[in-house]
Protein backbone atom coordinates (compact mmCIF):
# COMPACT_ATOMS: atom_id res chain seq x y z
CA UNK A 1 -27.79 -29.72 2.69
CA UNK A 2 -26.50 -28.64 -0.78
CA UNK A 3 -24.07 -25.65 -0.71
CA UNK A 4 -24.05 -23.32 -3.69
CA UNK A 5 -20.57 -21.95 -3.99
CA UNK A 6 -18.99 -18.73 -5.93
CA UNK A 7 -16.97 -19.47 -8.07
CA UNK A 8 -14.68 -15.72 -8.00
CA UNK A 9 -13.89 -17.24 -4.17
CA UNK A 10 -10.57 -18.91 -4.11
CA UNK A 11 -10.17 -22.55 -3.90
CA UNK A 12 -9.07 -22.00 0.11
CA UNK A 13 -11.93 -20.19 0.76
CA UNK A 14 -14.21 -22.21 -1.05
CA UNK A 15 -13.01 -25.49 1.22
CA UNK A 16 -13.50 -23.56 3.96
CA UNK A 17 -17.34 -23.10 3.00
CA UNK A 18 -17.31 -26.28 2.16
CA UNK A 19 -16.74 -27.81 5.84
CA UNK A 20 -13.12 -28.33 5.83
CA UNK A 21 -12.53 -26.67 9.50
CA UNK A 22 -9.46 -26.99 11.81
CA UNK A 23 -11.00 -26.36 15.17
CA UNK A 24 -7.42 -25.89 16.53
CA UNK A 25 -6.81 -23.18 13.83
CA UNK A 26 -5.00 -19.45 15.02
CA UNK A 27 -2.94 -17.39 15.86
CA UNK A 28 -0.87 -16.60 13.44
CA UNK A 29 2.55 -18.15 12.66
CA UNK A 30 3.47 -17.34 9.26
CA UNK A 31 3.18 -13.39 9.32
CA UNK A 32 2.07 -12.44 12.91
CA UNK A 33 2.98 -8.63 12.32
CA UNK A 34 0.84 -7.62 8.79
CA UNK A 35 0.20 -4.09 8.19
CA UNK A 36 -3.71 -3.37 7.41
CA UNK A 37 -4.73 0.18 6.03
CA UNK A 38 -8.18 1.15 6.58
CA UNK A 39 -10.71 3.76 6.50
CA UNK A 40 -13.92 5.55 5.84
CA UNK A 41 -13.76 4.68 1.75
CA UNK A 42 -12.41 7.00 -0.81
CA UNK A 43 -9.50 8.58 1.98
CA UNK A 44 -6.72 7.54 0.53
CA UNK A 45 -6.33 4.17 0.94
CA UNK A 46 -4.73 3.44 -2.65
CA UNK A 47 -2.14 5.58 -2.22
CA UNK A 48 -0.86 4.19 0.91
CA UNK A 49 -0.97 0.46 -0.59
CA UNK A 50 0.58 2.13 -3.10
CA UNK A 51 3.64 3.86 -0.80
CA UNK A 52 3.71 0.75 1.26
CA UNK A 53 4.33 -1.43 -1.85
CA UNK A 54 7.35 1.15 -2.80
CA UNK A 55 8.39 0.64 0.36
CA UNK A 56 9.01 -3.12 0.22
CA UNK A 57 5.67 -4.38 2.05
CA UNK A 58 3.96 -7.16 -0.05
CA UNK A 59 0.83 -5.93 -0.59
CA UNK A 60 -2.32 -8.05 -0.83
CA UNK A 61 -3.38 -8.03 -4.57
CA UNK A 62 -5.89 -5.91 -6.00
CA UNK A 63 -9.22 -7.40 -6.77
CA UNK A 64 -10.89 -4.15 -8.25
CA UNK A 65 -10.16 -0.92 -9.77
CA UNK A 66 -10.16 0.73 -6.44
CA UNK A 67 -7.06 -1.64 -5.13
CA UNK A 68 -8.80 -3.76 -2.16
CA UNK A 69 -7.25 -7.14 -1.37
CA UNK A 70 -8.53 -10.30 -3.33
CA UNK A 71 -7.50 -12.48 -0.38
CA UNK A 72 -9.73 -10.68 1.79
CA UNK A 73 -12.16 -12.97 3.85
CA UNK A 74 -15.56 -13.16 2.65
CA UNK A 75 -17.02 -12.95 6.11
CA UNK A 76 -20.78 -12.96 4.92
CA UNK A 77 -20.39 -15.87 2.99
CA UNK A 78 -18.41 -17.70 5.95
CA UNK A 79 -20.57 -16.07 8.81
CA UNK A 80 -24.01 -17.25 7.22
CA UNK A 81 -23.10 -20.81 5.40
CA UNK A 82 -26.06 -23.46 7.02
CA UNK A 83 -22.67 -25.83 6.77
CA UNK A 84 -20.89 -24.07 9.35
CA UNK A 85 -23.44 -23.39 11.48
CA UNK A 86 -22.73 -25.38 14.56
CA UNK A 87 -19.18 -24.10 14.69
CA UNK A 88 -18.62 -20.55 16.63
CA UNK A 89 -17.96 -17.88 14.99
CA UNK A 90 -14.37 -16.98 16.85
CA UNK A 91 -13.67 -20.61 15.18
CA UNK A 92 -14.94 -19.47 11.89
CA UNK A 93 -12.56 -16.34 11.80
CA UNK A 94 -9.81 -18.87 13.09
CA UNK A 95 -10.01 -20.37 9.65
CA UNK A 96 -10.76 -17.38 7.59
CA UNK A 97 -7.68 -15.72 8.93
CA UNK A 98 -5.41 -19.11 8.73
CA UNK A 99 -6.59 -18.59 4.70
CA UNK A 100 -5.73 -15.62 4.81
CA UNK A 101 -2.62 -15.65 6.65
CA UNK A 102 -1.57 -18.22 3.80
CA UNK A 103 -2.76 -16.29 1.08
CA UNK A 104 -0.55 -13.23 2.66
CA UNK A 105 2.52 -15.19 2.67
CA UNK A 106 1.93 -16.65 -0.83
CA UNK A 107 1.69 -13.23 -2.47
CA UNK A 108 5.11 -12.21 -0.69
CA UNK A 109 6.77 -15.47 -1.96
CA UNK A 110 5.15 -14.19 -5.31
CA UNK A 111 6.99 -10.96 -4.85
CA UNK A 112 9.85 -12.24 -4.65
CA UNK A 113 9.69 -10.66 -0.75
CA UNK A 114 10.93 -11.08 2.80
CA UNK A 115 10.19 -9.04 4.83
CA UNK A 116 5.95 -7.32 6.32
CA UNK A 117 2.98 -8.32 4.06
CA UNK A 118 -0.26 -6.08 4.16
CA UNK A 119 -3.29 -5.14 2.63
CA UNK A 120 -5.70 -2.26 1.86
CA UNK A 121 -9.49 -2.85 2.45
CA UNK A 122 -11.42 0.14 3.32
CA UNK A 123 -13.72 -1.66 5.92
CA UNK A 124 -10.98 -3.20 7.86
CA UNK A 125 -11.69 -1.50 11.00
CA UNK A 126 -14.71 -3.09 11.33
CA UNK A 127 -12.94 -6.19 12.06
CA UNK A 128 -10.29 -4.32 14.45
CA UNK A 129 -10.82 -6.99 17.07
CA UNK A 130 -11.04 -10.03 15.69
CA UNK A 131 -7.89 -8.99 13.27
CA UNK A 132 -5.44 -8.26 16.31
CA UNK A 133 -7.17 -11.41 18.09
CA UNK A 134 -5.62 -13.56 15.41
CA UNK A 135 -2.39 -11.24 14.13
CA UNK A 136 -0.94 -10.79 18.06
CA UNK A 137 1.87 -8.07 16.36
CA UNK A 138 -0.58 -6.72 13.49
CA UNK A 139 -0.52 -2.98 12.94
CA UNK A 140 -3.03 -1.02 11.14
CA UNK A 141 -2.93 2.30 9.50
CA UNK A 142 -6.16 4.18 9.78
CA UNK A 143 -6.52 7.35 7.30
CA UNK A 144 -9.16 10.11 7.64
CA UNK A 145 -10.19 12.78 5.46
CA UNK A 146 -11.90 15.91 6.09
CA UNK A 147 -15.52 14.87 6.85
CA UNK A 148 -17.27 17.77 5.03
CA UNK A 149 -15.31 16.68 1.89
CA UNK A 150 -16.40 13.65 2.29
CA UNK A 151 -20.09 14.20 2.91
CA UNK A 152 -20.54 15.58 -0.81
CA UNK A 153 -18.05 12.61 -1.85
CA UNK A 154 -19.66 10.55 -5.10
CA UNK A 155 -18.28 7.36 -3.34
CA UNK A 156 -21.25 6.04 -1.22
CA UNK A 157 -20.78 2.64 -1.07
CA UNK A 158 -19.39 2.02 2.06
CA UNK A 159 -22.31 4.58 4.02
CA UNK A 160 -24.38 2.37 1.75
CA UNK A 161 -22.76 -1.41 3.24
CA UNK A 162 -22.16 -0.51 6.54
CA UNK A 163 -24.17 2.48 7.91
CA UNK A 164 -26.74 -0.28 10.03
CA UNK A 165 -23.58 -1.67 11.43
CA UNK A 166 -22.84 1.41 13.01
CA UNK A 167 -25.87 2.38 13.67
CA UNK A 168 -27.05 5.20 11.22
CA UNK A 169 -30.35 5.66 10.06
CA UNK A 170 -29.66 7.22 6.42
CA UNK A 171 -31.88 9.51 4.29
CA UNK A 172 -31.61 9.69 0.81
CA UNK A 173 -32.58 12.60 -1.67
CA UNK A 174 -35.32 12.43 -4.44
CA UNK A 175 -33.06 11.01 -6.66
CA UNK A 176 -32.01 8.23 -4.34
CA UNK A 177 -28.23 9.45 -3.01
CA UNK A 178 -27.32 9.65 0.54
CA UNK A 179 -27.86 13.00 1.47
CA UNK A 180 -24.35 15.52 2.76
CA UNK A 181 -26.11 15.49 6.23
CA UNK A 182 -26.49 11.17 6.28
CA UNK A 183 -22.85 10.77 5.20
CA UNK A 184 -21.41 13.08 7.57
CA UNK A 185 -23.73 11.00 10.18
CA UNK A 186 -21.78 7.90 8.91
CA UNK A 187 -18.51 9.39 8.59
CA UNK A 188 -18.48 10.85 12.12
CA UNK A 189 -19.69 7.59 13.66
CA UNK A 190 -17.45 5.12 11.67
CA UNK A 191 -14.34 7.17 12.53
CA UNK A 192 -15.33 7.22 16.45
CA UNK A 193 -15.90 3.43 16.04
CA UNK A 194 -12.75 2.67 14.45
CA UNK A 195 -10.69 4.92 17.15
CA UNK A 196 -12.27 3.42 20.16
CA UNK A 197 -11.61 0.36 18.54
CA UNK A 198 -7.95 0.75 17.51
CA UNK A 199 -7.49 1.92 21.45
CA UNK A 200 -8.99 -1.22 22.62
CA UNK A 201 -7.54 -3.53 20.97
CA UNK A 202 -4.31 -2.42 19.53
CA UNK A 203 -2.63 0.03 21.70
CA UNK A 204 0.17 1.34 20.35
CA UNK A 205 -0.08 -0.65 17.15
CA UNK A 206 -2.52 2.02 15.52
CA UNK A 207 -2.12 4.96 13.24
CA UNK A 208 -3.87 7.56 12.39
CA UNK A 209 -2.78 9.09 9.35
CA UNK A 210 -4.53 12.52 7.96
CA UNK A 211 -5.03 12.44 3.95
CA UNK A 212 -4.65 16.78 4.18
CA UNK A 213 -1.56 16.35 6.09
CA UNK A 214 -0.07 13.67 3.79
CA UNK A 215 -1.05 15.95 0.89
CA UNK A 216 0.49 18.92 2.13
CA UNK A 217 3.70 17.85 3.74
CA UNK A 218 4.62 14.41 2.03
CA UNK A 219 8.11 13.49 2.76
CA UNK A 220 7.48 14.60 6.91
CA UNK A 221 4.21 12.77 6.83
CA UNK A 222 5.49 9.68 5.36
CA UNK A 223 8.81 9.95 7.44
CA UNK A 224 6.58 9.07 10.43
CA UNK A 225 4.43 6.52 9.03
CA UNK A 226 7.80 4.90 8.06
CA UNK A 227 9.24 5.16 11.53
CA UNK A 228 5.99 4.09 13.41
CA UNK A 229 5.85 0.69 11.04
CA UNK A 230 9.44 0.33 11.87
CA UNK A 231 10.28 0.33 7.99
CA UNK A 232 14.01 1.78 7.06
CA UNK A 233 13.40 3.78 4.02
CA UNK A 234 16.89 5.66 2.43
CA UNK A 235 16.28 9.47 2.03
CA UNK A 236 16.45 9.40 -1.54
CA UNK A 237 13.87 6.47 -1.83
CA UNK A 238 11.59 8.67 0.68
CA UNK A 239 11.88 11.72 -1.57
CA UNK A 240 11.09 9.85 -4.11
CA UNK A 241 7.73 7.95 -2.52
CA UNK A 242 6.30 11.44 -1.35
CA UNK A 243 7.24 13.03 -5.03
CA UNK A 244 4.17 10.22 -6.33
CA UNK A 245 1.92 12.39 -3.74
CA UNK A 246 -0.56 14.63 -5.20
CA UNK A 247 -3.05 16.40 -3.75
CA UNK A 248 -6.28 16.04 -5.54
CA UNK A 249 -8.65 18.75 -6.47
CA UNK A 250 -11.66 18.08 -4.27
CA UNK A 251 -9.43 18.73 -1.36
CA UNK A 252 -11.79 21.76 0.17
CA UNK A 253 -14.84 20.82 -2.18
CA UNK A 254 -17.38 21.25 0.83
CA UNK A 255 -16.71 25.19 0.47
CA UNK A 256 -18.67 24.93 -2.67
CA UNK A 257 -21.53 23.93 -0.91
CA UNK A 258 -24.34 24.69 1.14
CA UNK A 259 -22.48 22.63 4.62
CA UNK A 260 -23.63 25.48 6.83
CA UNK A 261 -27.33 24.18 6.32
CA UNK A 262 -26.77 20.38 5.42
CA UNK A 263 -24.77 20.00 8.46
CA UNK A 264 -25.96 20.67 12.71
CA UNK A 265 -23.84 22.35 15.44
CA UNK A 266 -23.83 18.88 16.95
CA UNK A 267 -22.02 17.43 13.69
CA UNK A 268 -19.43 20.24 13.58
CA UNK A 269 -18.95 19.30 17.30
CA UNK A 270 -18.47 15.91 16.57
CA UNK A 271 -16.17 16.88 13.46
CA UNK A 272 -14.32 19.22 15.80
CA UNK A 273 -13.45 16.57 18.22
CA UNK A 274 -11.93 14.19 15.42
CA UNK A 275 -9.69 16.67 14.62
CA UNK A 276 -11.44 18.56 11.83
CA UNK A 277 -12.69 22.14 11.77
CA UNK A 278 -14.56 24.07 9.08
């Protein structure tokens, strides 16, 4: 059977789709303790990367505007190739992450680099298990944002990629967008997922790191990000990583709307119990 490759997939990848499998292949030896930063999209993400990268973690390279990691598996594209078919698919991951892993340790040599390697991808704690599976010392940053300001967010893609994942039936408005009510639904149950996750499967190894809080304290917030990734930071360069924080103006942008009628008790419940009140 003929296989029809992309060409924007890198040549590793590309092999892999190919055929070339190592049925041996994990866990990880070249970087076994990565950093991954994750979310609900539009939290934050960036930022971190970008902190991270100040403070000396080689950071996956950017493959679009919003900063996600080029090396990234392409898990649909590996998961659904006829080719591979008869392998399983904890073999599959195996090799995307062994590509990976390389493609990690590449960049750092890149760099110029030493010491952790990471990357931002929004939808990384969809892949929670099978990450720490492979990484046995892999920790993962997980940021939230105030769900309300997030329901009347213009960023929609990921409610759009991965709402049947989760489980959430969305409704749209008469000119097609997700409505408040439908993002909240995916918000609420993507941040539950990735929790419940992150307590399964890396204990200890998970943070969760508030966008307000960040914003409105910088230098305490990132003080204990720094200490729970175990990353010796100087005072001065600290001061000087939480001086490139800014809190952005659509911080509180749900008081501007209608929320007491796009949202139900049962959401603010939901809300209230991941930390987040009105």
């Amino acid at each position: 059977m003929s296989t029809v490759l992309n060409d924007e997939l890198l040549p590793p990848y590309q092999r892999l789709i190919q055929g070339h499998i190592d049925v041996h292949a994990g866990p990880a030896e070249l970087i076994e303790d990565p950093i991954g930063v994750g979310a609900v999209g539009g939290s934050g993400t960036r930022l971190v990367a970008a902190l991270l990268a100040r403070a000396g973690v080689a950071m996956a390279s950017p493959i679009n505007k919003a900063g996600d990691a080029l090396e990234w598996p392409p898990y649909r594209k590996i998961l659904t190739q006829p080719l591979l078919e008869t392998f399983s698919r904890d073999t599959l991951l195996a090799n995307a992450y062994q590509v990976f892993e390389s493609l990690l340790a590449t960049r750092r040599q890149q760099l110029g680099l030493n010491g952790r390697a990471g990357w931002k991808v929004p939808g990384t704690f969809h892949w929670i298990a099978d990450l720490a599976r492979y990484f046995p010392r892999m920790q993962y940053v997980h940021l939230m944002r105030n769900g309300l300001d997030m329901a009347y967010s213009g960023n929609q893609v990921q409610a759009n990629n991965w709402s049947k994942a989760v489980g959430v039936e969305l409704t749209r408005d008469k000119g097609g967008r997700i409505t408040p009510g439908s993002v909240l639904d995916y918000w609420l149950t993507a941040n539950e997922v990735a929790l419940q996750s992150c307590d399964r499967h890396l204990a200890g190894r998970a943070y969760t790191l508030r966008f307000e809080q960040l914003c409105a304290a910088p230098a305490a917030e990132l003080a204990k990000l720094m200490e729970f990734l175990a990353l010796d930071i100087p005072t001065g360069e600290l001061d000087a990583m939480a001086a490139l924080v800014a809190p952005p103006a659509s911080i509180g942008r749900y008081l501007q709307a209608n929320w007491r009628e796009d949202f139900s008790a049962g959401q603010l419940d939901r809300l209230d119990r991941l930390g987040y009140q009105p």
